[in-house]
C-alpha atoms as a PDB file:
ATOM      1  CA  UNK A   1     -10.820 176.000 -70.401  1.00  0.00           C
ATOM      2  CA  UNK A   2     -11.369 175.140 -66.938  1.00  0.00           C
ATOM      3  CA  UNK A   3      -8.749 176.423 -63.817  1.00  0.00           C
ATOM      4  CA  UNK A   4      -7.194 174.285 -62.333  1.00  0.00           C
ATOM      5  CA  UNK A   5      -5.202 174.822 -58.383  1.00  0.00           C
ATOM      6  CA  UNK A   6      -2.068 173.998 -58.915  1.00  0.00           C
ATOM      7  CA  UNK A   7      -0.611 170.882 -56.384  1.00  0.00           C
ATOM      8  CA  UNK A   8       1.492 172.766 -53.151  1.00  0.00           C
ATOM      9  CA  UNK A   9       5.260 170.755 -53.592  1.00  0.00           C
ATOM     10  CA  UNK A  10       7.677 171.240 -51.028  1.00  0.00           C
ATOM     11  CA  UNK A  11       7.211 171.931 -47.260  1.00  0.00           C
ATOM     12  CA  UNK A  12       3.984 173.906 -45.999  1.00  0.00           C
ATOM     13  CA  UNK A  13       3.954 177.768 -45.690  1.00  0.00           C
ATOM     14  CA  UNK A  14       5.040 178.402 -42.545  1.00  0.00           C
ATOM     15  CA  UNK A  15       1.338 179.366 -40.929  1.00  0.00           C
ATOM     16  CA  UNK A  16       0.218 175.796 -41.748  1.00  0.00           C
ATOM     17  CA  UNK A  17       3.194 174.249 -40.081  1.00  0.00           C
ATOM     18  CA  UNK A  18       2.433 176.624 -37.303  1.00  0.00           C
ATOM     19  CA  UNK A  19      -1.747 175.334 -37.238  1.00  0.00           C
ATOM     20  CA  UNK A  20      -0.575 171.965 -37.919  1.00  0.00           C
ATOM     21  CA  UNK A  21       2.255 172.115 -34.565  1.00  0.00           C
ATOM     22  CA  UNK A  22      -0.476 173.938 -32.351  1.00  0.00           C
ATOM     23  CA  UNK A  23      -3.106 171.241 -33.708  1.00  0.00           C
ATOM     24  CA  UNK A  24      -0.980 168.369 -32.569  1.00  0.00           C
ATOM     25  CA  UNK A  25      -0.138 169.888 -29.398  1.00  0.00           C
ATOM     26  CA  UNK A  26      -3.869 170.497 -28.323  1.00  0.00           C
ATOM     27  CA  UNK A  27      -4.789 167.105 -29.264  1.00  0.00           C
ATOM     28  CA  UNK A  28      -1.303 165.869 -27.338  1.00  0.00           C
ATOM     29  CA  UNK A  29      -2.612 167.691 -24.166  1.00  0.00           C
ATOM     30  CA  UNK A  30      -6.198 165.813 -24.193  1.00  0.00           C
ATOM     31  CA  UNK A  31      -4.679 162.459 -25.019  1.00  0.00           C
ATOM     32  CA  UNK A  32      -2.354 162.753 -22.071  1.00  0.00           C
ATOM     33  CA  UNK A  33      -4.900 164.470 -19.457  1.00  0.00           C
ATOM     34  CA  UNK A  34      -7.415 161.576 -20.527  1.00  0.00           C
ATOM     35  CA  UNK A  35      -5.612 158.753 -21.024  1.00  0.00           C
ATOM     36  CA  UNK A  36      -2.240 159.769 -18.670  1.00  0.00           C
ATOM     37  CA  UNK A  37       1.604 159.154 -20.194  1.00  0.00           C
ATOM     38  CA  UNK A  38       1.248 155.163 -20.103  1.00  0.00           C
ATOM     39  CA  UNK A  39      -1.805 154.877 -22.406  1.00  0.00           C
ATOM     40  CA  UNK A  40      -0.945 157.932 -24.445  1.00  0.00           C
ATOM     41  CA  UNK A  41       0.650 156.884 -28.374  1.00  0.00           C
ATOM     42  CA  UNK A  42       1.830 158.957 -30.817  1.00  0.00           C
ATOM     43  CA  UNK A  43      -0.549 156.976 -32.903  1.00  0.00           C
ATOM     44  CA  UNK A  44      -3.699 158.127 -30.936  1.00  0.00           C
ATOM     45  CA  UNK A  45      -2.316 162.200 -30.825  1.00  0.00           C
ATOM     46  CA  UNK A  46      -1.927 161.655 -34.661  1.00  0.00           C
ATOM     47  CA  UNK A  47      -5.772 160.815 -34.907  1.00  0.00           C
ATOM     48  CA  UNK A  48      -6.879 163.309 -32.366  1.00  0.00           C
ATOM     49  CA  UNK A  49      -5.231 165.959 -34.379  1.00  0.00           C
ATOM     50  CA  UNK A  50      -6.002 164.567 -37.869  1.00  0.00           C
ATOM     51  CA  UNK A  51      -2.561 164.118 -39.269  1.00  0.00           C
ATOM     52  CA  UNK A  52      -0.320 161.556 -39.891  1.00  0.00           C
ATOM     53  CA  UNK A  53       1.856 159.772 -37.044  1.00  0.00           C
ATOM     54  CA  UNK A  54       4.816 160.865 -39.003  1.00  0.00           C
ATOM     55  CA  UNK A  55       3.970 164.605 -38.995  1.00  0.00           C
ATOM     56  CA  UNK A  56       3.991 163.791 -34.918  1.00  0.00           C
ATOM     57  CA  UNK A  57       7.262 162.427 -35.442  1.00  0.00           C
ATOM     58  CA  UNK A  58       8.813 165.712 -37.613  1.00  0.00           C
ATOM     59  CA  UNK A  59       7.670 168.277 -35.538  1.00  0.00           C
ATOM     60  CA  UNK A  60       8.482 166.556 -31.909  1.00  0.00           C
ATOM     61  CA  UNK A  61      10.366 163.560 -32.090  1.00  0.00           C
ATOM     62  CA  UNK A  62       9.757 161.000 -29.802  1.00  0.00           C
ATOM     63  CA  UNK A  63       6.277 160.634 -27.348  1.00  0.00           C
ATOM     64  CA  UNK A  64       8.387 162.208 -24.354  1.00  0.00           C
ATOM     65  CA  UNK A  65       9.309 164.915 -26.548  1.00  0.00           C
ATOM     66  CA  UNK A  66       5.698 165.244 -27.281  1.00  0.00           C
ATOM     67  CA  UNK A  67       4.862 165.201 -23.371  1.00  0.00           C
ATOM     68  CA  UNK A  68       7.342 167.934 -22.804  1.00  0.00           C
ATOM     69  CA  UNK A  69       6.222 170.303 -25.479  1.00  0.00           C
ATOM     70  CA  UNK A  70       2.730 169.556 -24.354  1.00  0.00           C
ATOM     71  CA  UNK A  71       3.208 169.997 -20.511  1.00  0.00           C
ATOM     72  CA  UNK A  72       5.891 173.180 -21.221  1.00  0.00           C
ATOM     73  CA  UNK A  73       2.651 175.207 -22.596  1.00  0.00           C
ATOM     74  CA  UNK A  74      -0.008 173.872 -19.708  1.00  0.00           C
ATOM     75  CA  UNK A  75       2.502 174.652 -17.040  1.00  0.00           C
ATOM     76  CA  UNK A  76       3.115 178.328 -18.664  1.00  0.00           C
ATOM     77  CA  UNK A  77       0.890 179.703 -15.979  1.00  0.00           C
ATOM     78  CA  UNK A  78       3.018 178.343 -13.308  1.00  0.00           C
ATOM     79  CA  UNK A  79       6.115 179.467 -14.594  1.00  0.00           C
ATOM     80  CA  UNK A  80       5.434 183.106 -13.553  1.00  0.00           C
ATOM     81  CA  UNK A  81       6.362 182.117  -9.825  1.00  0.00           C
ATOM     82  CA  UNK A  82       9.976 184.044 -10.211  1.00  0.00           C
ATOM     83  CA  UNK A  83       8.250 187.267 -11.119  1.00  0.00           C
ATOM     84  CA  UNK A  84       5.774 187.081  -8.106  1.00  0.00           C
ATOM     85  CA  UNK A  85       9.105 186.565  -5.550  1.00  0.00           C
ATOM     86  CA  UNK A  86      10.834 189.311  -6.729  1.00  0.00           C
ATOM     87  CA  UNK A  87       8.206 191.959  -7.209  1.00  0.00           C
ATOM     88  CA  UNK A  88       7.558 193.382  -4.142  1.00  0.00           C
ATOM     89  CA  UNK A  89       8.926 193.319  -0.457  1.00  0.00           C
ATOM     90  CA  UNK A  90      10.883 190.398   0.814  1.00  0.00           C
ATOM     91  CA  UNK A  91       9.045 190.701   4.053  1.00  0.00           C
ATOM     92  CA  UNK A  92       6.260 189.016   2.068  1.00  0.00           C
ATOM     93  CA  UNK A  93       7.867 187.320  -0.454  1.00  0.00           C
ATOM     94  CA  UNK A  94       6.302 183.740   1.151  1.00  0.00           C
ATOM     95  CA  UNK A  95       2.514 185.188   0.833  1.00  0.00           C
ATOM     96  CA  UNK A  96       3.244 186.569  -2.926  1.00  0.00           C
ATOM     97  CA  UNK A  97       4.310 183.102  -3.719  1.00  0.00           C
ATOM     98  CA  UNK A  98       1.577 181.237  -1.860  1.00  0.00           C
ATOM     99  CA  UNK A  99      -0.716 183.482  -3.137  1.00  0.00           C
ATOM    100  CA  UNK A 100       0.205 183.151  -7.558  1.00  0.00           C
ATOM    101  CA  UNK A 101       0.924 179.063  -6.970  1.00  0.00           C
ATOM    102  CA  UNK A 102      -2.946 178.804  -5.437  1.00  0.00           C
ATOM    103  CA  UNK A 103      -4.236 181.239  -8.061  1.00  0.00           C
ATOM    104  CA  UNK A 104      -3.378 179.038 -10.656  1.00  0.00           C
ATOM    105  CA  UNK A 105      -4.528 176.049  -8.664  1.00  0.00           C
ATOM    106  CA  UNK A 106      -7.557 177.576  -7.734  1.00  0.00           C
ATOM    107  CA  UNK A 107      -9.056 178.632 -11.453  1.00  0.00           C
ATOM    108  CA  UNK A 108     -10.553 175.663 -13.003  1.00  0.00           C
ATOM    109  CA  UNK A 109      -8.962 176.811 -16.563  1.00  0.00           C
ATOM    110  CA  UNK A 110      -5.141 176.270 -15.131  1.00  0.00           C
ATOM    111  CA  UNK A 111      -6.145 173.628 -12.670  1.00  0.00           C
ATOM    112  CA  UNK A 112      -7.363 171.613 -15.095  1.00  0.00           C
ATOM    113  CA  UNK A 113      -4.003 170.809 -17.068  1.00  0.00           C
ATOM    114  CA  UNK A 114      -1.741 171.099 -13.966  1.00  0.00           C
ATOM    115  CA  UNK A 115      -3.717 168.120 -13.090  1.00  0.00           C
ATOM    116  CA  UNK A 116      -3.184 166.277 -15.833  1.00  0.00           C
ATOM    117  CA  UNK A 117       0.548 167.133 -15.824  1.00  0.00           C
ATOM    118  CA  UNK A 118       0.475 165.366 -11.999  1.00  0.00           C
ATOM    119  CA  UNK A 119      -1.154 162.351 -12.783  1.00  0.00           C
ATOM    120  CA  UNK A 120       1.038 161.718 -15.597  1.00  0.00           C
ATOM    121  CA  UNK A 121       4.254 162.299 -13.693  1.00  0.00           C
ATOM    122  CA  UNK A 122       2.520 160.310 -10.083  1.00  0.00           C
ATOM    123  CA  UNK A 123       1.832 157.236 -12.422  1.00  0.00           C
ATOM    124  CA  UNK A 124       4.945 157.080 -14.741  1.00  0.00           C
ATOM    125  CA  UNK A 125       9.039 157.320 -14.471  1.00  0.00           C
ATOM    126  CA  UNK A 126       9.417 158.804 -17.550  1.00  0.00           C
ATOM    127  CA  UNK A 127       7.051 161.301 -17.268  1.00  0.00           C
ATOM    128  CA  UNK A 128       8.232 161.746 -13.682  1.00  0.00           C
ATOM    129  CA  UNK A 129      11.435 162.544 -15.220  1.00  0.00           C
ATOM    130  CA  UNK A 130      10.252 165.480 -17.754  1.00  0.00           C
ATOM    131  CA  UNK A 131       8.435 167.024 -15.431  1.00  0.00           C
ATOM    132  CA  UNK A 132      11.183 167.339 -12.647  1.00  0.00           C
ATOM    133  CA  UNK A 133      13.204 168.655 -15.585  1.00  0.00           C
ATOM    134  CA  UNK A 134      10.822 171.158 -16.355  1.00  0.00           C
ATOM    135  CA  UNK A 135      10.151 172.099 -12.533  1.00  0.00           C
ATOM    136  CA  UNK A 136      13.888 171.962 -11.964  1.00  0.00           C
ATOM    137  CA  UNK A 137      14.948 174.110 -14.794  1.00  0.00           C
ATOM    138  CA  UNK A 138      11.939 176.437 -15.627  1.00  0.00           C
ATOM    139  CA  UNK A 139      10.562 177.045 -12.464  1.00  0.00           C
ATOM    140  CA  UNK A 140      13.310 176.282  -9.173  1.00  0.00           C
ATOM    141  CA  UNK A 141      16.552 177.513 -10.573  1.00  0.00           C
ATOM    142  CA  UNK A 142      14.794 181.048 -11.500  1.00  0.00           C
ATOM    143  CA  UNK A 143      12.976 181.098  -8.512  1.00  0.00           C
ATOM    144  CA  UNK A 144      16.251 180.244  -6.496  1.00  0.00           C
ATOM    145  CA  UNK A 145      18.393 182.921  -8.636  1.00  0.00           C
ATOM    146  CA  UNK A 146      15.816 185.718  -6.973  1.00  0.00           C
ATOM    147  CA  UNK A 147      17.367 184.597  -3.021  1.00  0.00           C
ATOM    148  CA  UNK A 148      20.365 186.395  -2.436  1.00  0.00           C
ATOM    149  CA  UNK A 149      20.842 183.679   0.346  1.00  0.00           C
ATOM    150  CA  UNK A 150      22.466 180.290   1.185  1.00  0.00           C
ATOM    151  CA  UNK A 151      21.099 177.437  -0.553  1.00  0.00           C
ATOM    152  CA  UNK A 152      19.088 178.906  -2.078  1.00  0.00           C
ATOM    153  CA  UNK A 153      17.861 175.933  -4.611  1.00  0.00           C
ATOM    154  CA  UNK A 154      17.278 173.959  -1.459  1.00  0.00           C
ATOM    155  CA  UNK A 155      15.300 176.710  -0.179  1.00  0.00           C
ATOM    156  CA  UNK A 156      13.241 177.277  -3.417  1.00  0.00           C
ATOM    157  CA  UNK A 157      12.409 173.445  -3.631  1.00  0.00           C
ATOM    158  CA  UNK A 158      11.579 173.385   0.368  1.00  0.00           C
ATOM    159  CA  UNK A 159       8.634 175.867  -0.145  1.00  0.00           C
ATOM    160  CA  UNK A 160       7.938 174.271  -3.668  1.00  0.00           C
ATOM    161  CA  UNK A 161       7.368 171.159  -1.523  1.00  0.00           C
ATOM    162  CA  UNK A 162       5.349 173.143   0.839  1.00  0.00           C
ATOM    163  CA  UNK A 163       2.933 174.821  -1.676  1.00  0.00           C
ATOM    164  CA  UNK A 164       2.600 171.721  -3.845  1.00  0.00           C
ATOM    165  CA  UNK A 165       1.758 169.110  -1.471  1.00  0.00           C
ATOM    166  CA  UNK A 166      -0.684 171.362   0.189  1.00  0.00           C
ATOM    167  CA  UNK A 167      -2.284 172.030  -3.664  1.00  0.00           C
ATOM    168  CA  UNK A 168      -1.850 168.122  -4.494  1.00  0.00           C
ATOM    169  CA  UNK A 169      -3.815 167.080  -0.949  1.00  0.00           C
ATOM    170  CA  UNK A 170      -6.360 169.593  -1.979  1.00  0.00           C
ATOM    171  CA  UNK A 171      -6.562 169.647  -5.293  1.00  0.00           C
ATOM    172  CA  UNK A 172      -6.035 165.852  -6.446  1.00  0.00           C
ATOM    173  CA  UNK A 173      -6.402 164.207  -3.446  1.00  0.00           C
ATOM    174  CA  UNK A 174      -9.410 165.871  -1.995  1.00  0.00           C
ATOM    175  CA  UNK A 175      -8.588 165.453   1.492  1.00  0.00           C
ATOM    176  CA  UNK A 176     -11.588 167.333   3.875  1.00  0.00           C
ATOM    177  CA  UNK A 177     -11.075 169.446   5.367  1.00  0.00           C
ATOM    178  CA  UNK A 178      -8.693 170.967   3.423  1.00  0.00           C
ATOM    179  CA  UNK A 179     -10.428 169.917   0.058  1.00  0.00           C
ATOM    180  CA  UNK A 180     -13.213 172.526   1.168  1.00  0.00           C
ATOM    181  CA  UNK A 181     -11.611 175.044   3.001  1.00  0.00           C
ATOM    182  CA  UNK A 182     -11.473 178.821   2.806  1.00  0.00           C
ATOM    183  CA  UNK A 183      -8.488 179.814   0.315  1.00  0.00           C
ATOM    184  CA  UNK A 184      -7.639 182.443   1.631  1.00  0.00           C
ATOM    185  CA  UNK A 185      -7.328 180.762   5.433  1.00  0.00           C
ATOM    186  CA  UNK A 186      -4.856 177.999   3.733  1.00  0.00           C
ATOM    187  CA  UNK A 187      -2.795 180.921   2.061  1.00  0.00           C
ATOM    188  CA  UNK A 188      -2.624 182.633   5.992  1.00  0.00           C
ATOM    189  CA  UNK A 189      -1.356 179.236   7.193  1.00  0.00           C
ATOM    190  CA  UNK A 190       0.915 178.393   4.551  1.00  0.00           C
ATOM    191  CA  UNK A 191       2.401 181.449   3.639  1.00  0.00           C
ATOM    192  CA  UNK A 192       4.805 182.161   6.967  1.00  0.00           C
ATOM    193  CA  UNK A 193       6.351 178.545   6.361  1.00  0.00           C
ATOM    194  CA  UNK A 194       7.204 179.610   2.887  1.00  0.00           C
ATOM    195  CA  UNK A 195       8.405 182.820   3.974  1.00  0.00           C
ATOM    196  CA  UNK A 196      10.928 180.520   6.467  1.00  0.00           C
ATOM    197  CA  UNK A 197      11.714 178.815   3.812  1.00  0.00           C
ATOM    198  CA  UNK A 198      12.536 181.507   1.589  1.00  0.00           C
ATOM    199  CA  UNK A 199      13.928 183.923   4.129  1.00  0.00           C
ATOM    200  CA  UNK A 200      14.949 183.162   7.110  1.00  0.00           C
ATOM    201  CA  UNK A 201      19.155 182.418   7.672  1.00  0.00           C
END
């Protein structure tokens, strides 16, 4: 008499659910980074990822709840920031910043999604919208809780601004000289703003 495998009924041990989730998510972040939010569906991360649409649909809900998920995990990197302003001197505090926020920039591994993420959020409202949620909540308020100062969110988004459009004209733009330019010279110049930013009354 021959075996048989019994059929699985009811929902999937919990390490498929988990492949199945991290599959969807890795195929979410391609679709987005090659196709950006607009051109993205749920349809089209279902296929990457070999599932059905509606197992897209269980696990995230709608496409922008797919973007956030997706985006949350490629901006992890980034979201160390609070740790590098409080550990250490606030003398330096600006350079310690500078200095993580262009490390991720700089390695191609971290850049690579971070870009993504931007031209996404440069091209769409509602993509816009998640990822100023994400910046606002994740990254800004912790950084801000670190300054013991006056506006301190205001401060915290000044030198985000500063470190961020400097990365964004490098980075995505490509704007020369900049685009080309020693690191470590465009850390020395935009450090001390940050540090004004972040410091001074």
């Amino acid at each position: 008499m021959s075996e048989t495998t019994p059929r699985r009924r009811g929902r999937p041990p919990r390490t498929e659910s988990a492949d199945t989730r991290d599959r969807i998510l890795t195929a979410a972040r391609e679709e987005f980074s090659a196709r950006g939010y607009e051109k993205t569906s749920v349809r089209g991360i279902a296929k990457a990822a070999g599932v059905d649409s509606a197992l897209v649909h269980h696990y995230f809900g709608t496409k922008e709840q797919v973007f956030e998920a997706a985006i949350e995990i490629a901006f992890a990197p980034a979201l160390h920031a609070p740790v590098a302003v409080a550990d250490g001197p606030v003398a330096e505090v600006g350079e310690r910043l500078t200095r993580f926020v262009f490390g991720v920039w700089d390695n191609p591994t971290t850049r690579a999604p971070l870009l993504a993420i931007f031209r996404s959020a440069v091209n769409n409202e509602t993509a816009a919208a998640v990822f100023r949620r994400l910046v606002a909540t994740q990254l800004l308020r912790r950084v801000a809780a670190q300054l013991d100062l006056p506006d301190a969110e205001l401060r915290a988004e000044l030198a985000a601004a500063q470190i961020v459009g400097t990365a964004l004209m490098r980075y995505v733009i490509k704007l020369e000289p900049l685009a080309s330019a020693d690191l470590e010279q465009i850390i020395a110049r935009v450090a001390p703003v940050v540090q004004i930013h972040l410091t001074q009354p």
